[in-house]
N, C-alpha and C. Protein backbone atom coordinates (compact mmCIF):
# COMPACT_ATOMS: atom_id res chain seq x y z
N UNK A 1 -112.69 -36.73 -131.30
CA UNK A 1 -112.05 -35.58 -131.92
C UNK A 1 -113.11 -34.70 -132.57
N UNK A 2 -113.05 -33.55 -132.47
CA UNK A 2 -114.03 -32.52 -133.42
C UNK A 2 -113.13 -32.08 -134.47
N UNK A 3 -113.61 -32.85 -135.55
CA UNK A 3 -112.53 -32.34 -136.91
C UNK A 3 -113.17 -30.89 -137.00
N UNK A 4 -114.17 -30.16 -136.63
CA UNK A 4 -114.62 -29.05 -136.94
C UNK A 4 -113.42 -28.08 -136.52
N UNK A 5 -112.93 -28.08 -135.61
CA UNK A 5 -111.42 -27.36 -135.26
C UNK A 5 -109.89 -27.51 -135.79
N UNK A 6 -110.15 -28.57 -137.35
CA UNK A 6 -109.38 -28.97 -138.17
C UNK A 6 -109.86 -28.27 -139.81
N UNK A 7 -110.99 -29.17 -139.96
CA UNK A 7 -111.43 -28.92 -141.43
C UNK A 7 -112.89 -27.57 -141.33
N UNK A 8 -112.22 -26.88 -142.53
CA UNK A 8 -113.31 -25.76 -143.19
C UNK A 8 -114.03 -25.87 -144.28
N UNK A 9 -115.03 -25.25 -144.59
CA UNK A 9 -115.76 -25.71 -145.86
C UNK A 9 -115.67 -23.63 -146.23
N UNK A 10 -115.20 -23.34 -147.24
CA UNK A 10 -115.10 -21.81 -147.56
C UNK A 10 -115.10 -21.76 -149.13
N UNK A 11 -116.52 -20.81 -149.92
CA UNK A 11 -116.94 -21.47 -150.85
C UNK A 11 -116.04 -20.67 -151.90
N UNK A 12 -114.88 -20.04 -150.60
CA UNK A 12 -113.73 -19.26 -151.88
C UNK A 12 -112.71 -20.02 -152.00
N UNK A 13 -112.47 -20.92 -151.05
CA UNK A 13 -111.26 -21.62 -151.80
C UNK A 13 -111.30 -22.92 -151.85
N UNK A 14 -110.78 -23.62 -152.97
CA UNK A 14 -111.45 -24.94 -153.45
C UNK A 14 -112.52 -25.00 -153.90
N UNK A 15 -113.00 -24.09 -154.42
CA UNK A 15 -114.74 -24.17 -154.45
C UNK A 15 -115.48 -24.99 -153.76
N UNK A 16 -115.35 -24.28 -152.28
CA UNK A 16 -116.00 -24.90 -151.32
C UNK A 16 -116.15 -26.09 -150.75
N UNK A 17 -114.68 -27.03 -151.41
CA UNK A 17 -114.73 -28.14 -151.00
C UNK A 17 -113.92 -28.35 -149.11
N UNK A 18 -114.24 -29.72 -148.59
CA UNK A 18 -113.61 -29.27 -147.06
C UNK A 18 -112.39 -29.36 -147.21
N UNK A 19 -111.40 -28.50 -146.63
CA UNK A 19 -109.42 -28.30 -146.63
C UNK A 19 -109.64 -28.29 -145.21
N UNK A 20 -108.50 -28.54 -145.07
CA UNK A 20 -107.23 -28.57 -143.21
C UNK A 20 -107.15 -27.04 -143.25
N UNK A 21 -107.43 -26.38 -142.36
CA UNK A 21 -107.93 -25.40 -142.03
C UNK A 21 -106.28 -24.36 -142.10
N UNK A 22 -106.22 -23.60 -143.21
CA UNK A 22 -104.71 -22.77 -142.83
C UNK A 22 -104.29 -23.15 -144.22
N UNK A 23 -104.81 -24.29 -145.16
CA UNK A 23 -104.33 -24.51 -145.82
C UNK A 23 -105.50 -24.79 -147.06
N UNK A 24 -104.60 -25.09 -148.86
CA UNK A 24 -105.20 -25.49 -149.32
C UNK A 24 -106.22 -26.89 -149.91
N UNK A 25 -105.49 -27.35 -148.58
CA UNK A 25 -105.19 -29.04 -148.93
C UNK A 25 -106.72 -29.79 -148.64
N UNK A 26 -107.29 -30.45 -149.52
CA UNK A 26 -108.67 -31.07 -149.04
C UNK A 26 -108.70 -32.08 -148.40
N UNK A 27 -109.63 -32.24 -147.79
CA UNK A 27 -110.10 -34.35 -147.61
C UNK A 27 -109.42 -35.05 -148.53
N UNK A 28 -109.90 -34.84 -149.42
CA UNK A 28 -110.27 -35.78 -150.72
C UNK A 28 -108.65 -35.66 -151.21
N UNK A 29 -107.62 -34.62 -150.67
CA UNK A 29 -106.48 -34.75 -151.45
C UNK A 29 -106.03 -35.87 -150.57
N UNK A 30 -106.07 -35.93 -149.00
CA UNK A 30 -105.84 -36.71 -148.11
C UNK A 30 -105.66 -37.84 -148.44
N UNK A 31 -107.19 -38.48 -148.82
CA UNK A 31 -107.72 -39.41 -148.82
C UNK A 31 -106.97 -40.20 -150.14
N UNK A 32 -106.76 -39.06 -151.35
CA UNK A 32 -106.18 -39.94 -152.22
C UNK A 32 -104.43 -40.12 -152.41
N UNK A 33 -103.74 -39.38 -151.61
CA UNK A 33 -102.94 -40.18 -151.22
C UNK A 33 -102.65 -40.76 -150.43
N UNK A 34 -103.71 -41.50 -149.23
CA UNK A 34 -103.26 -42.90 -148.92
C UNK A 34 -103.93 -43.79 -149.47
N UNK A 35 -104.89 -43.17 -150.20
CA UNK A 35 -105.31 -44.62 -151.05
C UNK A 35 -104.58 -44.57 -151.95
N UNK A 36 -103.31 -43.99 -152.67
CA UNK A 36 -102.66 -43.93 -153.77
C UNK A 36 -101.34 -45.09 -153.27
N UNK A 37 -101.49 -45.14 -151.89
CA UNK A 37 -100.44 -46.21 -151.40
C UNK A 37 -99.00 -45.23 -150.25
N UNK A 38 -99.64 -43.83 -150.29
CA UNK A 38 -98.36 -42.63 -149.04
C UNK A 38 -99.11 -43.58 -147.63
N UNK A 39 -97.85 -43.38 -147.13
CA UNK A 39 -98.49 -43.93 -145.41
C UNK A 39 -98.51 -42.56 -144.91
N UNK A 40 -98.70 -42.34 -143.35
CA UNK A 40 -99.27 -41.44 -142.94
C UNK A 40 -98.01 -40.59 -142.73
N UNK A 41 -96.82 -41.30 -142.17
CA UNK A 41 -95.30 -40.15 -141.99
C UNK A 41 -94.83 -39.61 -143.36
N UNK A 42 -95.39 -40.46 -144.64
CA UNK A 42 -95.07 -39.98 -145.83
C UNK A 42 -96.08 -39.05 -146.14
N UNK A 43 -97.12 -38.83 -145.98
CA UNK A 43 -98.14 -37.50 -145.79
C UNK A 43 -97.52 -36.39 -145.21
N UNK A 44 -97.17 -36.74 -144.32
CA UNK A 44 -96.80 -35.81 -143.40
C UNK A 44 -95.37 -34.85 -143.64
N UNK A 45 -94.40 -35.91 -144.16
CA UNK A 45 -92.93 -35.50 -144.69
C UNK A 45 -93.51 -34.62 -145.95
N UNK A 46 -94.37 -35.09 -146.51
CA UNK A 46 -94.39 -34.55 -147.95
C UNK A 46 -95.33 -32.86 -147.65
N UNK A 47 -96.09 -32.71 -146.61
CA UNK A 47 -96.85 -32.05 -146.52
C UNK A 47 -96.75 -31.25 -145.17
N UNK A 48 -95.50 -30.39 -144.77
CA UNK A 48 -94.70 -30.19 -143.37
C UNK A 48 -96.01 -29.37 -142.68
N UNK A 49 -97.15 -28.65 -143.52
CA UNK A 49 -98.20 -28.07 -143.28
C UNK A 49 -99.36 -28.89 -142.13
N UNK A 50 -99.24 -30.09 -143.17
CA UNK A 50 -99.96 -31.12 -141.93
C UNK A 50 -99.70 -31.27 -140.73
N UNK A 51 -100.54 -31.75 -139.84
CA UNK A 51 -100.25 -32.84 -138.71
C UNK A 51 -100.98 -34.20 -138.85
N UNK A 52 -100.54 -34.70 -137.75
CA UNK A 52 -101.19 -36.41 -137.25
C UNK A 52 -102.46 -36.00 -136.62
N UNK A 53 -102.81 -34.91 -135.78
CA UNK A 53 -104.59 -34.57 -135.85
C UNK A 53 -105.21 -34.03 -136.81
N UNK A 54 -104.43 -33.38 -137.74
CA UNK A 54 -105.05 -33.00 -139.50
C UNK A 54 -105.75 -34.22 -139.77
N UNK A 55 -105.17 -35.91 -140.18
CA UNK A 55 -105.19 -36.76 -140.95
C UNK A 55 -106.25 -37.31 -140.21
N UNK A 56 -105.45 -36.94 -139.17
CA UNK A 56 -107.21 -37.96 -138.04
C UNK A 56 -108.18 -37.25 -138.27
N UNK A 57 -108.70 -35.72 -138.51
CA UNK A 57 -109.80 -35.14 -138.42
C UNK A 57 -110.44 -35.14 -139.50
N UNK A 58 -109.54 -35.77 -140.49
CA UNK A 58 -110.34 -36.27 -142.04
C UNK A 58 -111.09 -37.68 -142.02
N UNK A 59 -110.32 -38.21 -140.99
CA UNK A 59 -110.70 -39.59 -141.03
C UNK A 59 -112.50 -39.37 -140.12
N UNK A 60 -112.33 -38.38 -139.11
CA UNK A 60 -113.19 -37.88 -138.47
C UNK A 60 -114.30 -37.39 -139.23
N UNK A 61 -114.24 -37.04 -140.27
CA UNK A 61 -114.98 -35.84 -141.20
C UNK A 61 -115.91 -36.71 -142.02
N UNK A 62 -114.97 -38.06 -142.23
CA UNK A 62 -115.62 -38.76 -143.56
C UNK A 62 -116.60 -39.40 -142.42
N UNK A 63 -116.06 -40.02 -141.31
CA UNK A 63 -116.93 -41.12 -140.80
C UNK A 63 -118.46 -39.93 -140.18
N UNK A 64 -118.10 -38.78 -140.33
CA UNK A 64 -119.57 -38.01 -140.06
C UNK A 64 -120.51 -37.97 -140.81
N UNK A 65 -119.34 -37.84 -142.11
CA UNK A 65 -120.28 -37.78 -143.81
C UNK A 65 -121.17 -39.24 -144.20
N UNK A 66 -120.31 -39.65 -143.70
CA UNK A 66 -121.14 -41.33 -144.07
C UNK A 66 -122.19 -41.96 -143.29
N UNK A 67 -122.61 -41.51 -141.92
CA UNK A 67 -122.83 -41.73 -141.05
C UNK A 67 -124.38 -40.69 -141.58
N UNK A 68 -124.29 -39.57 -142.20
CA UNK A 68 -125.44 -39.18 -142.76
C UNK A 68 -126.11 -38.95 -144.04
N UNK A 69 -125.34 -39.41 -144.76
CA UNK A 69 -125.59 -40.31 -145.92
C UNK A 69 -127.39 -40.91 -145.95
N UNK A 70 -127.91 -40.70 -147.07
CA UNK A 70 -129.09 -41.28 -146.90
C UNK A 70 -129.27 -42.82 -147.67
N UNK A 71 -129.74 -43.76 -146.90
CA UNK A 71 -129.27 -44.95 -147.58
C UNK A 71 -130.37 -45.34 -147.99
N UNK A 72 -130.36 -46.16 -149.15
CA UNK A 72 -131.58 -46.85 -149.81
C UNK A 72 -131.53 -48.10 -149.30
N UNK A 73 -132.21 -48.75 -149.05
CA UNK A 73 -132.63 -50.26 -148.71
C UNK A 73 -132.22 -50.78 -149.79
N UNK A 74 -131.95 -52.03 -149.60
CA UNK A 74 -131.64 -53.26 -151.00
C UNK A 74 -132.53 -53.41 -151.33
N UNK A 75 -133.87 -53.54 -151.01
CA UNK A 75 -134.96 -54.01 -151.64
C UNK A 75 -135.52 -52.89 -152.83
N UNK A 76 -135.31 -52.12 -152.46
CA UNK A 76 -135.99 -50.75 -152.85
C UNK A 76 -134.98 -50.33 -153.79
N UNK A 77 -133.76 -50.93 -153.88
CA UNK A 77 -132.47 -50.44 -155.26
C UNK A 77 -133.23 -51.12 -156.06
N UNK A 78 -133.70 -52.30 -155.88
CA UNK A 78 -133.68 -53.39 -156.92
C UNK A 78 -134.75 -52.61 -158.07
C-alpha cells in the first residue's frame, strides 16, 4: 500500500502533524483509539469520514516511521 495517497503532512493543519488526507484526523488520533480498546468497524462507525484503507495506511505510515528510526545499539545505551 502507499499510505502516501492516504496520509498528508500540511504544516497548516494540525501543526503539521500526519492526518487522512480530506480530513482532520491524525495517525496518532488513529492509533489512540485502538489502543484505547475501538476495534476497527468501531473506528470506522464513529468516524463515517474514514475508510478500511485510511486505517491500513496508518498502519503503513508507522511501519515506514519505524523502519527509519535511528537506533542505538544496547551496548552503546548502556
Amino acid at each position: 500500500m502507499n499510505y502516501r495517497e492516504h496520509i498528508t503532512i500540511d504544516p497548516r493543519i494540525r501543526s503539521g502533524k500526519p492526518c487522512i488526507r480530506g480530513t482532520r484526523i491524525t495517525v496518532t488520533d488513529v492509533f489512540d483509539y485502538l489502543g484505547g480498546g475501538m476495534t476497527i468497524p468501531e473506528v470506522l462507525e464513529d468516524f463515517p469520514d474514514l475508510t478500511a484503507d485510511d486505517i491500513q495506511a496508518c498502519f503503513a505510515f508507522a511501519a515506514d516511521r519505524d523502519r527509519r528510526m535511528n537506533v542505538v545499539p544496547y551496548e552503546a545505551a548502556l
